[in-house]
N, C-alpha and C. Protein backbone atom coordinates (compact mmCIF):
# COMPACT_ATOMS: atom_id res chain seq x y z
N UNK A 1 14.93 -16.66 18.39
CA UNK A 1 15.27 -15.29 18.73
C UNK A 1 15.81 -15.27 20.17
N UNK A 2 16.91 -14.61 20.32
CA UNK A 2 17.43 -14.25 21.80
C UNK A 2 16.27 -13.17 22.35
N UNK A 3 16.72 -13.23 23.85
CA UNK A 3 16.19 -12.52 24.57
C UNK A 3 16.60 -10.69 24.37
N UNK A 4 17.66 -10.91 24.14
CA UNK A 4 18.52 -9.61 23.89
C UNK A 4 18.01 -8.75 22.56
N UNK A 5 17.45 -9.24 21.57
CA UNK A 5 17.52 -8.78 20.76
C UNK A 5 15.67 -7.33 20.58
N UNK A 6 15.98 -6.34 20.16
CA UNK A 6 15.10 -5.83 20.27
C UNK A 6 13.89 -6.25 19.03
N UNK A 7 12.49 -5.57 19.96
CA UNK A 7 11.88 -6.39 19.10
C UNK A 7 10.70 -5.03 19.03
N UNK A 8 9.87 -4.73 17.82
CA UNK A 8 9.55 -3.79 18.01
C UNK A 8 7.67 -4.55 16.94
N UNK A 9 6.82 -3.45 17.72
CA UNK A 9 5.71 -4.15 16.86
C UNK A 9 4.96 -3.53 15.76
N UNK A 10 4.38 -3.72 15.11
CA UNK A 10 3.72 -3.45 13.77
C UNK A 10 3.24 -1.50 14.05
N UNK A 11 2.66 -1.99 15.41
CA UNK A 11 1.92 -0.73 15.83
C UNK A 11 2.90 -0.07 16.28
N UNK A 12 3.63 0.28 16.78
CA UNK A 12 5.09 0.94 17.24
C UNK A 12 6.06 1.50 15.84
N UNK A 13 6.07 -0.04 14.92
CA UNK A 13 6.64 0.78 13.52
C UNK A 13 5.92 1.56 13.06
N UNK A 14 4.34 1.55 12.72
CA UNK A 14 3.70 2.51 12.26
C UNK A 14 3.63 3.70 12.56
N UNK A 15 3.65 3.82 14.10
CA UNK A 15 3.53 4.93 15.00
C UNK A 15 4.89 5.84 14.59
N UNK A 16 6.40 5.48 14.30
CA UNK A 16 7.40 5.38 14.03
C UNK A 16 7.55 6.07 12.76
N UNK A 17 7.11 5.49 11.60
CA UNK A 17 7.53 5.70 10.95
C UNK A 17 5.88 7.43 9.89
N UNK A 18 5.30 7.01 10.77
CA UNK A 18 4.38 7.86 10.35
C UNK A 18 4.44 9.37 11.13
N UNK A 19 5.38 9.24 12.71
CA UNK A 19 5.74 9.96 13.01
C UNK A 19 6.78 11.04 12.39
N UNK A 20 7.71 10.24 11.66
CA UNK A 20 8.95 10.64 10.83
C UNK A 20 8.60 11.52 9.45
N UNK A 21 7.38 11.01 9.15
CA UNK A 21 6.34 11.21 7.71
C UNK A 21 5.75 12.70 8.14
N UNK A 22 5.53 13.16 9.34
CA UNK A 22 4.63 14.42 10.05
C UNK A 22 5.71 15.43 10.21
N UNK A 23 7.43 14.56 10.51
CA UNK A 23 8.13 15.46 10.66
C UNK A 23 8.80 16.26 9.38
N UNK A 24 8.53 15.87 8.17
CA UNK A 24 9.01 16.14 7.25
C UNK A 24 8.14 17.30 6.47
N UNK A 25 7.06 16.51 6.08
CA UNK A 25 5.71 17.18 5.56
C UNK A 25 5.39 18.55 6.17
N UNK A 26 4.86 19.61 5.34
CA UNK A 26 4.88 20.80 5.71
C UNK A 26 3.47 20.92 6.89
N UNK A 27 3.47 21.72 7.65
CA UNK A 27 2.22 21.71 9.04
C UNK A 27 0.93 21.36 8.14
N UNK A 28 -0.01 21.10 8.38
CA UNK A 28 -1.59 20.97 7.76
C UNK A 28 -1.72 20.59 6.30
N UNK A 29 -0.58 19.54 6.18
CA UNK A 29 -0.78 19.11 4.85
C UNK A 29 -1.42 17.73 5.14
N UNK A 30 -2.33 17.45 4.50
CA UNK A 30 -2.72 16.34 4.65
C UNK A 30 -2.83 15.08 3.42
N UNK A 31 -1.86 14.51 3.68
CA UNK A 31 -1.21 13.65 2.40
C UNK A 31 -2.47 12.68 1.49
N UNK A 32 -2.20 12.72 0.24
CA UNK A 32 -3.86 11.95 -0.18
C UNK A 32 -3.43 10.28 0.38
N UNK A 33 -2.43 9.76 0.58
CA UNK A 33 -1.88 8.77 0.63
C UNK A 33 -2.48 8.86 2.20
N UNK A 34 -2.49 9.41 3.17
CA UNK A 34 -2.66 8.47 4.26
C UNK A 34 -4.38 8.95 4.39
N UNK A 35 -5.18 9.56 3.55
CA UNK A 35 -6.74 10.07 3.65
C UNK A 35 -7.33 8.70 3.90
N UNK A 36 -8.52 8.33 3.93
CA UNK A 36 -9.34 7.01 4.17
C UNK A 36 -9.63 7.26 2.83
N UNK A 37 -9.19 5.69 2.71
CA UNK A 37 -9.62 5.47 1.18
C UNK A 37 -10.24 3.60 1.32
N UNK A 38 -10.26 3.41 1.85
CA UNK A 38 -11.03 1.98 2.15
C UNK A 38 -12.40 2.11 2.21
N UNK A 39 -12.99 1.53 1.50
CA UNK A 39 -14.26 1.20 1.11
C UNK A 39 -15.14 0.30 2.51
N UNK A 40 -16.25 0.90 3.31
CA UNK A 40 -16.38 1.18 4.78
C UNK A 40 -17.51 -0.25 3.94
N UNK A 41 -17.54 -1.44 4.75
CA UNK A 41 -18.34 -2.07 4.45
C UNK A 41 -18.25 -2.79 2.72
N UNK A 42 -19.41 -3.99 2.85
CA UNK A 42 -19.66 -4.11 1.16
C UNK A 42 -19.80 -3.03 0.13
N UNK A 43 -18.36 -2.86 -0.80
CA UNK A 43 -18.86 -2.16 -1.79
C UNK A 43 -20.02 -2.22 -2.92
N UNK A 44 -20.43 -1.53 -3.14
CA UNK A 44 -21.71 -1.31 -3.79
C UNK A 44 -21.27 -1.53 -5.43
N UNK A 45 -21.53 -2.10 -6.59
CA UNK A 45 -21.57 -2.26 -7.56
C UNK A 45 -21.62 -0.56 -8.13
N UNK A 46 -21.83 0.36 -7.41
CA UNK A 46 -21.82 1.83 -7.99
C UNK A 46 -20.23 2.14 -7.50
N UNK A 47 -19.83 1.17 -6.17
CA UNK A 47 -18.60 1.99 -5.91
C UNK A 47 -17.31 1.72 -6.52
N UNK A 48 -17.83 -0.27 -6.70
CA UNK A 48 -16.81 -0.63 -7.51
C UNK A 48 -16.27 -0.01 -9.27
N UNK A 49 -17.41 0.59 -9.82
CA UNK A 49 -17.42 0.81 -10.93
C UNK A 49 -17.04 2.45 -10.69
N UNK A 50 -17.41 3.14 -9.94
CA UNK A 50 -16.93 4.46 -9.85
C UNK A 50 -15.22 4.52 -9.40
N UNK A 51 -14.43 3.37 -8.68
CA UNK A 51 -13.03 3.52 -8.73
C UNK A 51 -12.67 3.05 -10.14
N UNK A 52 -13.14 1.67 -10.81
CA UNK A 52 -12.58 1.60 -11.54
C UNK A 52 -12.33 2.73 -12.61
N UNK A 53 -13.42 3.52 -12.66
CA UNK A 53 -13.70 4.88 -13.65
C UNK A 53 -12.08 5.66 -13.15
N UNK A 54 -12.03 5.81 -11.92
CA UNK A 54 -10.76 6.48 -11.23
C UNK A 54 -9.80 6.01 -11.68
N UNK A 55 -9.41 4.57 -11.68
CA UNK A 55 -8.07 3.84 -12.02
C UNK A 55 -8.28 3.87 -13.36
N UNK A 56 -9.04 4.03 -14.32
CA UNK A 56 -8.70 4.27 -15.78
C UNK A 56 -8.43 5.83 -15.98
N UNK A 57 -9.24 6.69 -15.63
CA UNK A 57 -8.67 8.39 -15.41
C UNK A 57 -7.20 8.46 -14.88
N UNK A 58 -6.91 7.67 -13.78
CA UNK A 58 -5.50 7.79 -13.64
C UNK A 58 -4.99 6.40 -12.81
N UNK A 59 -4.22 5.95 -14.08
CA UNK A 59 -4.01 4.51 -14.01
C UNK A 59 -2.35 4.73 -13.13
N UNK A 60 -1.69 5.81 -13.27
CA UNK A 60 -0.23 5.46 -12.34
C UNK A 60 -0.82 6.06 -11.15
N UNK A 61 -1.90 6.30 -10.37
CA UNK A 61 -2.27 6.68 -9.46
C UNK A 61 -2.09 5.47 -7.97
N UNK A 62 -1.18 5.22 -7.25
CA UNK A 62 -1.08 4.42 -6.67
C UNK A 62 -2.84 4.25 -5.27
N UNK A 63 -3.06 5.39 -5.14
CA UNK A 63 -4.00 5.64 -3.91
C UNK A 63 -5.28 4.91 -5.10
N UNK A 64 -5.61 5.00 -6.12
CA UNK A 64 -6.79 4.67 -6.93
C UNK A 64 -6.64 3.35 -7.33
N UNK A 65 -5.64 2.49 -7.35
CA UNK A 65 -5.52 0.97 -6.83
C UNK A 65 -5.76 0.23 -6.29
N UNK A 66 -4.87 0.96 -4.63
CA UNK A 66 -5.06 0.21 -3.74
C UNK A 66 -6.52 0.28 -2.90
N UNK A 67 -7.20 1.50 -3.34
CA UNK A 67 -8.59 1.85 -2.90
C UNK A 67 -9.61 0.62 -3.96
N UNK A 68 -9.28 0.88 -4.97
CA UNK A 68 -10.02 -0.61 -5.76
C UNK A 68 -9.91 -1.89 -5.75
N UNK A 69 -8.23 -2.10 -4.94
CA UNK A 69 -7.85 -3.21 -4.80
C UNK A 69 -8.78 -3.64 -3.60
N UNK A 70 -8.85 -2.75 -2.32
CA UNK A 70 -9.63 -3.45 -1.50
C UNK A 70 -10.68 -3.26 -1.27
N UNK A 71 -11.44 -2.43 -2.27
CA UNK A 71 -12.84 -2.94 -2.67
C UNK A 71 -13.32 -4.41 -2.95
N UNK A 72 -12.42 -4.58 -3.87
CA UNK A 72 -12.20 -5.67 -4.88
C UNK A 72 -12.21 -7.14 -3.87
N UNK A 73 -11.14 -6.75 -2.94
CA UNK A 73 -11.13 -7.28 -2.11
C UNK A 73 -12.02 -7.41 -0.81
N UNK A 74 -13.19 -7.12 -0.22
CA UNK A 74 -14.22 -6.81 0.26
C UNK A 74 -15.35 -7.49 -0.30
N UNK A 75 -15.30 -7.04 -1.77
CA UNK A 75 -16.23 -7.31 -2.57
C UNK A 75 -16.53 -9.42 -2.59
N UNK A 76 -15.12 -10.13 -2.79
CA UNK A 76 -14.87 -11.39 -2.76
C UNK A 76 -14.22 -11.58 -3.70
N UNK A 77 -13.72 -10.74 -4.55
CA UNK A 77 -12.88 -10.73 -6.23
C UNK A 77 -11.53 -10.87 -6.08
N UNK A 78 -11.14 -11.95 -5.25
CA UNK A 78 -9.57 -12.09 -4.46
C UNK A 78 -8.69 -11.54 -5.97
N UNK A 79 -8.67 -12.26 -6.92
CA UNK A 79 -7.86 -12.01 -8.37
C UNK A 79 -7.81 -10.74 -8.77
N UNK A 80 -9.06 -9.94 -8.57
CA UNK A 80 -8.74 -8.36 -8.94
C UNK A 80 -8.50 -7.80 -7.82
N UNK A 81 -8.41 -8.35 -6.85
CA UNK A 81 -7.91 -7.56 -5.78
C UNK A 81 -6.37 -7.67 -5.20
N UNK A 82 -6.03 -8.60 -6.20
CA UNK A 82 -4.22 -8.94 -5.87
C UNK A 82 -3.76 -7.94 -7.07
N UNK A 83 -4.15 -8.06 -8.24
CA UNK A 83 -3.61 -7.12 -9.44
C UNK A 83 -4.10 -5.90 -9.57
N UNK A 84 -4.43 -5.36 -8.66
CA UNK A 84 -4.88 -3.89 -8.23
C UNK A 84 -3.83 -3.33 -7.18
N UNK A 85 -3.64 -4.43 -6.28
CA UNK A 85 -2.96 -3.91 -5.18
C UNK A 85 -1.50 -4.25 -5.69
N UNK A 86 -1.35 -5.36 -6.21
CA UNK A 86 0.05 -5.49 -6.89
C UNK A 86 0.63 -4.16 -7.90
N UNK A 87 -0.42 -3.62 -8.23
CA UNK A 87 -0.08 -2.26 -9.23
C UNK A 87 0.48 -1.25 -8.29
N UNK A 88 -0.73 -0.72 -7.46
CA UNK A 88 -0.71 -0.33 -6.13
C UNK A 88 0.98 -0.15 -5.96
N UNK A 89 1.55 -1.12 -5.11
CA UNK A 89 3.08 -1.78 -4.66
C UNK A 89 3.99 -1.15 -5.56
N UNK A 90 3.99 -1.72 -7.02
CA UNK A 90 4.74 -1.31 -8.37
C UNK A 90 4.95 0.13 -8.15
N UNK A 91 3.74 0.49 -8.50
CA UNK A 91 3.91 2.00 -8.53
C UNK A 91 4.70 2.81 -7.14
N UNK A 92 4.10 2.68 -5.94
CA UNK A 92 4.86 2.96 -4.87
C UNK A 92 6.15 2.42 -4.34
N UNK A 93 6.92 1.48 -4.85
CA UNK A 93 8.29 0.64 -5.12
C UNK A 93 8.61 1.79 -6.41
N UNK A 94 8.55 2.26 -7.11
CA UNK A 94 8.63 3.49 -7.84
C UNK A 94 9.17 4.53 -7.23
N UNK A 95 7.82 5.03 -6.74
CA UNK A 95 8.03 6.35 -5.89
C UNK A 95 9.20 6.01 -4.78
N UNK A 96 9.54 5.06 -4.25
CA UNK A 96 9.94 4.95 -3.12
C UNK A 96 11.73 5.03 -3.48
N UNK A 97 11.68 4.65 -4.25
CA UNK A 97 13.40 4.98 -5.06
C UNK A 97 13.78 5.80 -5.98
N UNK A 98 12.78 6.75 -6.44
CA UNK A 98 13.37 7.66 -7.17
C UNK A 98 13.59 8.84 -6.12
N UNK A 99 14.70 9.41 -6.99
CA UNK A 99 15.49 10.83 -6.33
C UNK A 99 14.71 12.13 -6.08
N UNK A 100 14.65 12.62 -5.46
CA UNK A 100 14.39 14.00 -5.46
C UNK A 100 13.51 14.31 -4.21
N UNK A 101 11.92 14.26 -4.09
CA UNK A 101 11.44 14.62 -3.29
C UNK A 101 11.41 13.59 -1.68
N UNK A 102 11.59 14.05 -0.85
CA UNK A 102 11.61 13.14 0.64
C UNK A 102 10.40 13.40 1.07
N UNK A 103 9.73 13.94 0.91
CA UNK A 103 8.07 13.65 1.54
C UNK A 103 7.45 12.59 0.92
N UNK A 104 7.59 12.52 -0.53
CA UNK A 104 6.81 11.77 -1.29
C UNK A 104 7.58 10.24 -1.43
N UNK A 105 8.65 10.22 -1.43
CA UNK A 105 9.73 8.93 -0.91
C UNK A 105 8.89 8.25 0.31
N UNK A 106 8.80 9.19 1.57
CA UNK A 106 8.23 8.59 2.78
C UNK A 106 7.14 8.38 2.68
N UNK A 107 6.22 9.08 1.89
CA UNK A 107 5.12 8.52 2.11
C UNK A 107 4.54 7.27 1.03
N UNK A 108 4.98 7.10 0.12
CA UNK A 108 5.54 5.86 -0.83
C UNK A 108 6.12 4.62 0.07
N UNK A 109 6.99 4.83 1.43
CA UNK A 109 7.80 3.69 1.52
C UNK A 109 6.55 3.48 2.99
N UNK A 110 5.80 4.54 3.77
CA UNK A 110 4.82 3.88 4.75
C UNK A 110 3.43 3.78 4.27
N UNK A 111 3.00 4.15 3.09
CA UNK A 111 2.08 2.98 2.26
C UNK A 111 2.52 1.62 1.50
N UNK A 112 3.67 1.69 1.42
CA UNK A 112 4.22 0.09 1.51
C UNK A 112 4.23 -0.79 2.77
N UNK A 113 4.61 0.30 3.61
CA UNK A 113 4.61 -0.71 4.47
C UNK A 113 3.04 -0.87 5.00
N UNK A 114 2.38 -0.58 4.99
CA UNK A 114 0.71 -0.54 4.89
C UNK A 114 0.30 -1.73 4.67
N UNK A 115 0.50 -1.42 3.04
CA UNK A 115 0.46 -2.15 1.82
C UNK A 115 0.76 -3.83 1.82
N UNK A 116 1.90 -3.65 1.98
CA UNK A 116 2.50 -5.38 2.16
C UNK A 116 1.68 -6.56 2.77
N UNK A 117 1.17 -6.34 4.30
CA UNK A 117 0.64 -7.29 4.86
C UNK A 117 -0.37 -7.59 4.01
N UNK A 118 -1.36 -7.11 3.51
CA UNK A 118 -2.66 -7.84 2.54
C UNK A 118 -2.15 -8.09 1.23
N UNK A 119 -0.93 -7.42 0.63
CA UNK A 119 -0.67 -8.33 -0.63
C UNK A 119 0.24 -10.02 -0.08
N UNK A 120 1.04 -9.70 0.32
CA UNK A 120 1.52 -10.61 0.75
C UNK A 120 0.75 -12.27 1.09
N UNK A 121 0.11 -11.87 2.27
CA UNK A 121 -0.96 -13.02 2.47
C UNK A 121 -2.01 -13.83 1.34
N UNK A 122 -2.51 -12.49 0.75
CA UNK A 122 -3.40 -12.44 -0.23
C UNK A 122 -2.58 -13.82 -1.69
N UNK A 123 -1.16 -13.29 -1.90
CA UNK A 123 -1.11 -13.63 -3.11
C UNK A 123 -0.65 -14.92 -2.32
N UNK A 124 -0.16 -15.38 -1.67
CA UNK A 124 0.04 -16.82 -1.00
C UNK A 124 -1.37 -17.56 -0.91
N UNK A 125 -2.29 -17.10 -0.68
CA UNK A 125 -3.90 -17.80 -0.58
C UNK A 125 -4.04 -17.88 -2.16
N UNK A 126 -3.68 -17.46 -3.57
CA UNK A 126 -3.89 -17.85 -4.06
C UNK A 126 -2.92 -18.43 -5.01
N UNK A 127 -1.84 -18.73 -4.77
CA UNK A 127 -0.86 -20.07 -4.97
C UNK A 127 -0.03 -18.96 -5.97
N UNK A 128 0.04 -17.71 -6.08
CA UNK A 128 1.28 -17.01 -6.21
C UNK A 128 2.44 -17.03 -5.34
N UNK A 129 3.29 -17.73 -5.05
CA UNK A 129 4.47 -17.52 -4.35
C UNK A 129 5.17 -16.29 -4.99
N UNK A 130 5.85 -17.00 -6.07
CA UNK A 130 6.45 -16.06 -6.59
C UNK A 130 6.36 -14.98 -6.56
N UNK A 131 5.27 -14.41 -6.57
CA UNK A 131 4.97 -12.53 -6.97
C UNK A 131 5.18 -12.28 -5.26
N UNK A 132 4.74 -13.02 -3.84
CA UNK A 132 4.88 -12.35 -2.92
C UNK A 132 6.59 -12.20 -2.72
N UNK A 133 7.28 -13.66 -3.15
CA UNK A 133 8.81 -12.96 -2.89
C UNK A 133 9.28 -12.06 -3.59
N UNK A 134 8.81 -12.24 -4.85
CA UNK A 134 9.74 -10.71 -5.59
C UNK A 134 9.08 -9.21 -4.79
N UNK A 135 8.13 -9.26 -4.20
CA UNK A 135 7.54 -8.07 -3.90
C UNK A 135 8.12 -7.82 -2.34
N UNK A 136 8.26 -8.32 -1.60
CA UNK A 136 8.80 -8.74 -0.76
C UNK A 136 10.91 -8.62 -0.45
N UNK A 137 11.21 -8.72 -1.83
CA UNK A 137 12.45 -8.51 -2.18
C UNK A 137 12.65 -7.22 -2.64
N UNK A 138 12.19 -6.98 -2.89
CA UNK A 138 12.00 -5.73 -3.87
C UNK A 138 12.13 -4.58 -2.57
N UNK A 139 10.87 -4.86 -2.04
CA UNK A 139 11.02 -4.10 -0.95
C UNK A 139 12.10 -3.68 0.17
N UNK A 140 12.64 -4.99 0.51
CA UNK A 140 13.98 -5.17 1.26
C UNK A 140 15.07 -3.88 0.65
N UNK A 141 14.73 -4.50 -0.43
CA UNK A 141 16.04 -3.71 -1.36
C UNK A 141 16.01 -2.24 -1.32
N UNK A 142 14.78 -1.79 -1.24
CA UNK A 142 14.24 -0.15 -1.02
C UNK A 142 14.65 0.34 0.17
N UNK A 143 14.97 -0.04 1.22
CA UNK A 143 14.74 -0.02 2.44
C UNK A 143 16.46 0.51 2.50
């Protein structure tokens, strides 16, 4: 990398692009997508089974995924926690290219970008290449 070239950081894009997400969205809306949905500590065998109850009630639900995914992931269940969050991605790679609404576009494309760093890593630790480049590509392409 040159010296010249700008360089901007994770925390700066977030700040960025979540800023852009506040400017759109109507005053005091508070998006379910950016609510706390991470499971605070070891999930509890009541909590894991109460999302999964969620992700079968509503399985295109991207927020009820990635909330099980990193349970799942917490929990030590690396495998259900890549195909939770890989759904997760799918679904919001969805939202993130279809036409019509721009709130829900943005907030689809900065829970991807959320999103990415723990699938990414995740599916490389367990000898998926493949799924991180297509997901990874995929994404590019959204952008």
């Amino acid at each position: 990398m040159t010296d010249d070239c700008p360089v901007i950081t994770s925390h700066e894009y977030t700040s960025l692009v979540a800023g852009a997400v506040r400017m759109v969205l109507p005053e005091n809306l508070e998006s379910e997508t950016y609510r706390a949905g991470v499971v605070e500590g070891r999930p509890t065998l009541d909590s894991l089974e109460a999302l999964s109850r969620r992700v079968e009630r509503h399985p295109s639900d991207p927020r009820a995924h990635r909330m099980l995914g990193i349970a799942h992931l917490h929990a030590g269940n690396c495998r259900e926690a890549v195909r939770h969050l890989q759904i997760a991605a799918n679904i919001l790679l969805e939202h993130a290219t279809r036409p019509g609404c721009l709130s829900r576009t943005l907030c689809a494309r900065m829970e991807l970008a959320l999103l990415l760093p723990v699938v990414i890593p995740l599916c490389l630790q367990l000898g998926r290449r493949d799924t991180a480049r297509t997901l990874v590509s995929r994404v590019l392409l959204t952008w």
